[in-house]
Protein backbone atom coordinates (compact mmCIF):
# COMPACT_ATOMS: atom_id res chain seq x y z
CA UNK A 1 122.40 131.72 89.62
CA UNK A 2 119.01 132.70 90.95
CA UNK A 3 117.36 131.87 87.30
CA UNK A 4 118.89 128.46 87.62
CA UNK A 5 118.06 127.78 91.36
CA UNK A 6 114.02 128.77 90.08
CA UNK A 7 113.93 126.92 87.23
CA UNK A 8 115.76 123.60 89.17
CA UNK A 9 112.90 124.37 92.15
CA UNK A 10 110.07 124.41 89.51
CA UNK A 11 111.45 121.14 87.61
CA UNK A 12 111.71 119.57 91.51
CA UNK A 13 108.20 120.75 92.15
CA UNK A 14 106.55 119.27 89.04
CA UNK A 15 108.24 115.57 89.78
CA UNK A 16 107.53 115.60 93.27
CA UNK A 17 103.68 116.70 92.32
CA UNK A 18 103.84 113.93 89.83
CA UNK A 19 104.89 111.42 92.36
CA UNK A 20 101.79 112.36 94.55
CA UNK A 21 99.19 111.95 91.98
CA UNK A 22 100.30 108.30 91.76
CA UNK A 23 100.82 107.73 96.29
CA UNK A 24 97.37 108.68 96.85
CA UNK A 25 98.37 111.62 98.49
CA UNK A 26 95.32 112.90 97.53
CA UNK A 27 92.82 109.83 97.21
CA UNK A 28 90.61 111.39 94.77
CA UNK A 29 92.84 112.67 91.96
CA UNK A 30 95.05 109.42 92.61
CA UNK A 31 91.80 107.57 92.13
CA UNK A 32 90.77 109.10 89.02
CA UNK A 33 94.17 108.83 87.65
CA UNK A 34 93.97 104.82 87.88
CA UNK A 35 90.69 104.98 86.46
CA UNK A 36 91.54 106.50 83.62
CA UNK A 37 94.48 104.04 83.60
CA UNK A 38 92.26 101.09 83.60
CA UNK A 39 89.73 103.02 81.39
CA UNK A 40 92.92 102.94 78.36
CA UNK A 41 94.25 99.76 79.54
CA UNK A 42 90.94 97.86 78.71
CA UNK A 43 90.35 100.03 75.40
CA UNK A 44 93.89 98.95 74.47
CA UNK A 45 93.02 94.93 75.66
CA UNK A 46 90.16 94.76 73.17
CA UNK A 47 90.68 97.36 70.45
CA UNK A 48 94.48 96.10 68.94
CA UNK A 49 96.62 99.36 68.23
CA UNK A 50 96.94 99.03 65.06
CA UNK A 51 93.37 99.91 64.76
CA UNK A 52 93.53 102.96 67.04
CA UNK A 53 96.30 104.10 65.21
CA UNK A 54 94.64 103.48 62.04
CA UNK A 55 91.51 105.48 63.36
CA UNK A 56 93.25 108.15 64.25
CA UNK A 57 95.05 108.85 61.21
CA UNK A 58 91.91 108.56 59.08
CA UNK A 59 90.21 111.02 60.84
CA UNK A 60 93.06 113.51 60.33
CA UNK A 61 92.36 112.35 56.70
CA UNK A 62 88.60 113.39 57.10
CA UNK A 63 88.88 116.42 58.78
CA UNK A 64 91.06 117.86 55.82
CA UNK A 65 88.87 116.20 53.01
CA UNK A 66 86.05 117.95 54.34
CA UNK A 67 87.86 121.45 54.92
CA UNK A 68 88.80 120.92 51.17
CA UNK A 69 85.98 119.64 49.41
CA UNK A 70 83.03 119.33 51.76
CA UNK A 71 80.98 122.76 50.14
CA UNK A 72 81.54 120.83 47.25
CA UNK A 73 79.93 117.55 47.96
CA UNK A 74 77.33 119.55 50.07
CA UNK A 75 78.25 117.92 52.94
CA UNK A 76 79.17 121.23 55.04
CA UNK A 77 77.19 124.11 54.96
CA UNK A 78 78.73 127.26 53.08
CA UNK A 79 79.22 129.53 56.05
CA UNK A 80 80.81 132.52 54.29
CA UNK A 81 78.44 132.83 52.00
CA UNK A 82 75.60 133.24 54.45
CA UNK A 83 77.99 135.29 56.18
CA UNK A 84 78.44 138.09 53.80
CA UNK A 85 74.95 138.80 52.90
CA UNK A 86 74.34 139.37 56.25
CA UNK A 87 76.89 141.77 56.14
CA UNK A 88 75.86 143.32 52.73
CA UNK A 89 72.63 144.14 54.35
CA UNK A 90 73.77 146.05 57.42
CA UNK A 91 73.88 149.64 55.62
CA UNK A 92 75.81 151.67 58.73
CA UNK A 93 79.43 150.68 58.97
CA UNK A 94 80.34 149.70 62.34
CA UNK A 95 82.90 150.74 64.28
CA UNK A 96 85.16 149.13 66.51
CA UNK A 97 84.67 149.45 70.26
CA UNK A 98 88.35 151.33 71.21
CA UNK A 99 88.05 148.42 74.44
CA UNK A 100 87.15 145.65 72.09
CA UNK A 101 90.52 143.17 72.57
CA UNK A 102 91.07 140.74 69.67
CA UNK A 103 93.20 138.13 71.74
CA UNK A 104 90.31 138.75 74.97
CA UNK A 105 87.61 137.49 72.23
CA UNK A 106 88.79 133.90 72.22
CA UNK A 107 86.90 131.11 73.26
CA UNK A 108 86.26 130.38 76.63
CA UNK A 109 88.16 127.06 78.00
CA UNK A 110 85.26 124.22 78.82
CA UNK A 111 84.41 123.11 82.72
CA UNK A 112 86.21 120.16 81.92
CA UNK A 113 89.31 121.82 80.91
CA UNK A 114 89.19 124.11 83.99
CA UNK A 115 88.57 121.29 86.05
CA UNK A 116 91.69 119.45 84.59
CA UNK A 117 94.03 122.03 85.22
CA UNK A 118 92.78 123.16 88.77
CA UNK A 119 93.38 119.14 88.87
CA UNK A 120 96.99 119.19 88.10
CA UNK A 121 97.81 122.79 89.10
CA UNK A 122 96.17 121.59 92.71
CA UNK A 123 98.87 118.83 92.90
CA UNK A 124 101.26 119.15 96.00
CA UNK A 125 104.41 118.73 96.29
CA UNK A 126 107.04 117.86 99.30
CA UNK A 127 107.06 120.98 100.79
CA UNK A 128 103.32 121.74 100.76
CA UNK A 129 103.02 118.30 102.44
CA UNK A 130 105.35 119.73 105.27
CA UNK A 131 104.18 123.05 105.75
CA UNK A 132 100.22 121.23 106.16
CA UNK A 133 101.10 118.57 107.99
CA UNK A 134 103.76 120.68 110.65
CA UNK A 135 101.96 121.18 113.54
CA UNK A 136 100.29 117.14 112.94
CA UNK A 137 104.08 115.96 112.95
CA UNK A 138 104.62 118.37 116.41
CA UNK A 139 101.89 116.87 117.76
CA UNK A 140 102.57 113.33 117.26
CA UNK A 141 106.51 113.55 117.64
CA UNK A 142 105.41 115.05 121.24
CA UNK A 143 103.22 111.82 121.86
CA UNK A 144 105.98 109.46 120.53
CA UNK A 145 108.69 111.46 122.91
CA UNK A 146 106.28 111.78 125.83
CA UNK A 147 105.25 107.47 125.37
CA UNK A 148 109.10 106.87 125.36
CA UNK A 149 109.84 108.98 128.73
CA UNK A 150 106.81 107.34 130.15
CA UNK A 151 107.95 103.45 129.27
CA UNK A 152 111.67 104.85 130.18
CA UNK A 153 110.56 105.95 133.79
CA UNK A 154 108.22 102.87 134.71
CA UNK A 155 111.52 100.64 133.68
CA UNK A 156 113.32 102.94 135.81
CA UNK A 157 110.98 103.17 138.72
CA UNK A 158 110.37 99.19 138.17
CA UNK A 159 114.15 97.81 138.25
CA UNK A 160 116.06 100.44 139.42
CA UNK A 161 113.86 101.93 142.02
CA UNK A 162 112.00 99.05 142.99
CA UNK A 163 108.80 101.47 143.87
CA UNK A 164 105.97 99.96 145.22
CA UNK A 165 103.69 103.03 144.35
CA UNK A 166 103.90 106.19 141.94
CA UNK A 167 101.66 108.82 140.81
CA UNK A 168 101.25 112.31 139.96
CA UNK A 169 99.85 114.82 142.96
CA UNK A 170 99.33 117.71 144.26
CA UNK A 171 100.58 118.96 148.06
CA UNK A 172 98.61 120.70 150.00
CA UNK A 173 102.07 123.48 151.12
CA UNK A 174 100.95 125.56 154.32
CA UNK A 175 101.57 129.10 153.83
CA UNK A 176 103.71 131.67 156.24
CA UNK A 177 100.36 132.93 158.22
CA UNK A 178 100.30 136.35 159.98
CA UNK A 179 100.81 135.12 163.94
CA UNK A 180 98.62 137.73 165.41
CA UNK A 181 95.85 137.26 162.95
CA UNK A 182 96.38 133.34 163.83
CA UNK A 183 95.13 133.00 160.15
CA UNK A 184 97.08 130.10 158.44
CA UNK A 185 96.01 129.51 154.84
CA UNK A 186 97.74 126.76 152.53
CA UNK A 187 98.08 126.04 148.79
CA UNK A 188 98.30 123.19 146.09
CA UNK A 189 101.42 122.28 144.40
CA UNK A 190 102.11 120.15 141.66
CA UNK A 191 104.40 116.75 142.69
CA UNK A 192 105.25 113.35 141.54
CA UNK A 193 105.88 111.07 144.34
CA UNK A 194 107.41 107.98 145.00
CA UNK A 195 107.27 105.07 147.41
CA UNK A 196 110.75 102.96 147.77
CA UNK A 197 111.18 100.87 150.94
CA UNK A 198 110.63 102.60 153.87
CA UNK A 199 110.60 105.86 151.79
CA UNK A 200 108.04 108.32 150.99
CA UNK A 201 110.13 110.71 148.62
CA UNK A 202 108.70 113.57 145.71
CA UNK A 203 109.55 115.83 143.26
CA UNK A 204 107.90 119.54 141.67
CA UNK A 205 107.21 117.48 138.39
CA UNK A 206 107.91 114.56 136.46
CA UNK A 207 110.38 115.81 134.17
CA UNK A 208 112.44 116.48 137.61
CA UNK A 209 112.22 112.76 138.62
CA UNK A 210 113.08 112.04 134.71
CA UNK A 211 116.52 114.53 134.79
CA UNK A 212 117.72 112.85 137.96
CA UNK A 213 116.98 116.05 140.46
CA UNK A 214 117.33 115.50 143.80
CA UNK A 215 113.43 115.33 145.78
CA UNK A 216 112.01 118.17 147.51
CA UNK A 217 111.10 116.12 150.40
CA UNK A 218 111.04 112.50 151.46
CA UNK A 219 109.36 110.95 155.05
CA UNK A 220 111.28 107.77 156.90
CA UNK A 221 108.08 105.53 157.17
CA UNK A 222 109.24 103.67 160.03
CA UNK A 223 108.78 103.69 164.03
CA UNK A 224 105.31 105.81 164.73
CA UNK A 225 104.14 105.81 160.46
CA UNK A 226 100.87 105.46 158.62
CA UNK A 227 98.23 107.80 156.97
CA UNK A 228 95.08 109.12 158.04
CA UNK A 229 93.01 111.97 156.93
CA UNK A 230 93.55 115.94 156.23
CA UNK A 231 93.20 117.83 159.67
CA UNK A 232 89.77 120.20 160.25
CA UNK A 233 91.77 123.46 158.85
CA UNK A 234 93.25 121.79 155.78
CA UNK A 235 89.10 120.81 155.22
CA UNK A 236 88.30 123.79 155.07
CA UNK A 237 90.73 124.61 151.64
CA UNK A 238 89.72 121.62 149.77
CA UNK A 239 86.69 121.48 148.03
CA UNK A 240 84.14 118.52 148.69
CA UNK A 241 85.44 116.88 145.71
CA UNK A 242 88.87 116.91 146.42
CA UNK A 243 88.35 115.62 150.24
CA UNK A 244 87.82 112.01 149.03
CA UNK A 245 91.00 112.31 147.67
CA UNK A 246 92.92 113.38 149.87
CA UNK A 247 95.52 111.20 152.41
CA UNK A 248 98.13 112.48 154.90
CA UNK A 249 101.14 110.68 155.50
CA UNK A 250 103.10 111.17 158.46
CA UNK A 251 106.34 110.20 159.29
CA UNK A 252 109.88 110.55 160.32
CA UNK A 253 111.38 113.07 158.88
CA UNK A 254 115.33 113.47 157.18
CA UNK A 255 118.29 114.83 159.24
CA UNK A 256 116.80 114.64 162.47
CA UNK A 257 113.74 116.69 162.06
CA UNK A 258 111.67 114.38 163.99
CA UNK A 259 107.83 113.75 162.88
CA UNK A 260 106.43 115.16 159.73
CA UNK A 261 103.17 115.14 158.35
CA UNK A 262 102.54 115.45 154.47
CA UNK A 263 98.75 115.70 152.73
CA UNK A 264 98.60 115.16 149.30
CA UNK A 265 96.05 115.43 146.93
CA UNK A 266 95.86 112.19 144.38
CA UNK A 267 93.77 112.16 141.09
CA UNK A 268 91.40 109.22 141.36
CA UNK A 269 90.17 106.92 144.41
CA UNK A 270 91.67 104.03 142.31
CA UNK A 271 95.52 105.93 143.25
CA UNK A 272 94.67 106.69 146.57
CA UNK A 273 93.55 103.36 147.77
CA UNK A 274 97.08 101.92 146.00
CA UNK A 275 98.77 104.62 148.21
CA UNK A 276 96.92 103.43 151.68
CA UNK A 277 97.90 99.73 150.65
CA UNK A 278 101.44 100.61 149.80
CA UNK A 279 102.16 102.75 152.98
CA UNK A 280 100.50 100.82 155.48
CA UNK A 281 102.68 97.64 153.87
CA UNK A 282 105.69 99.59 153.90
CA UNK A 283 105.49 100.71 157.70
CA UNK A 284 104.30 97.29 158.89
CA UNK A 285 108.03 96.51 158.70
CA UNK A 286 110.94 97.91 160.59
CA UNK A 287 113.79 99.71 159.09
CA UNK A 288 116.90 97.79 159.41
């Protein structure tokens, strides 16, 4: 069973190979493949066959007239006999080297014919393709899945959400400080956030927005609402490239937890001027 499964794979191998060398899987061998094509198809428009078939046969016909009776006409050189007096006059016999290989002492194959079969030997096949082109297919299978999410949620976020701002952030999370030290440091953390309505709402990541996870967090922008600037100890954590960036939201907050401030840091100026615009438009209005 395993002899017939090999030689079935090796049959497979050499038609898929041969379909290659005709796709242009590789341009240059496919390329010199319809050359040659041409090459014989123009020999064969102005030569007729019966010609190259006549030519052929006659120089069968020649080569074995001139095995046969060439010495004779004088029209090949007598080899052997030049051969044996050169032998006659060698007086030591020689002896045979004990690594001297008869079948090793054949001619060596010409660049051309090495070239050839590299050519065709080089050839791949199906699963060559896949195994050099796996982590290429990955790659763009993640960009074609990651494009679809990313069309998916701005439909989502468009008619179902009715969001008049989104983006990808980062919160600026206050840390539990030591009391007696009065030290209070903070940290970043990844979000994506959301404005709908009178709603400032976010998630830990994208793909939690995309799964349908409840938020994290979300501030009522209505009553005493807006944005302003990061306060003097949350300047001191960000960098001076990152303070451009940087809004705080404040708010109402869920459940009756009264007023809650938020900072986030955005990734361009472009996002956080769209953010300023879209709360200061959403808490110009009052919550019904």
């Amino acid at each position: 069973v395993q002899v017939i499964q090999n030689t079935l794979g090796s049959i497979l191998d050499v038609v898929e190979a041969a379909i290659n060398a005709f796709n242009f899987t590789d341009p240059f061998k496919s390329s010199v493949i319809f050359a040659g094509l041409f090459l014989v198809w123009l020999v064969l428009m102005i030569i007729p066959t019966r010609y190259i078939v006549l030519m052929g046969g006659l120089t069968q016909y020649g080569a074995t007239f001139l095995e046969r009776f060439g010495e004779d006409l004088g029209l090949v050189s007598n080899k052997k006999s030049k051969t044996s007096s050169v032998l006659s006059q060698s007086s030591a016999p020689q002896l045979k080297s004990p690594l001297s290989d008869p079948v090793k002492e054949e001619s060596k194959p010409s660049a051309v014919e090495i070239w050839v079969n590299n050519a065709i030997r080089s050839l791949p096949t199906n699963e060559d393709l896949r195994k050099a082109y796996f982590w290429e297919s990955r790659r763009l299978g993640s960009e074609q899945a990651e494009k679809h999410a990313s069309e998916k949620r701005e439909s989502r976020l468009k008619k179902l959400w009715k969001a008049q701002w989104h983006s990808l952030g980062k919160l600026l999370i206050q840390d539990g400080g030591n009391e007696q030290a009065q030290k209070v440091t903070y940290h970043l953390e990844s979000c994506f956030a959301v404005i709908q309505g009178h709603r400032f709402v976010w998630w830990q990541s994208v793909q939690d927005f995309d799964n349908g996870e409840l938020p994290v967090g979300k501030l009522l922008l209505s009553g005493h609402a807006g944005f302003g600037g990061p306060s003097p100890l949350e300047m001191k954590v960000l960098s001076k490239e990152e303070l451009p960036l940087c809004v705080s939201i404040f708010g109402r907050g869920s459940e009756g937890q009264g007023q809650q401030r938020v900072t986030i840091l955005l990734p361009d100026a472009t996002t956080k001027e769209k953010l300023e615009s879209a709360v200061a438009e959403s808490a110009s209005f009052k919550s019904d």
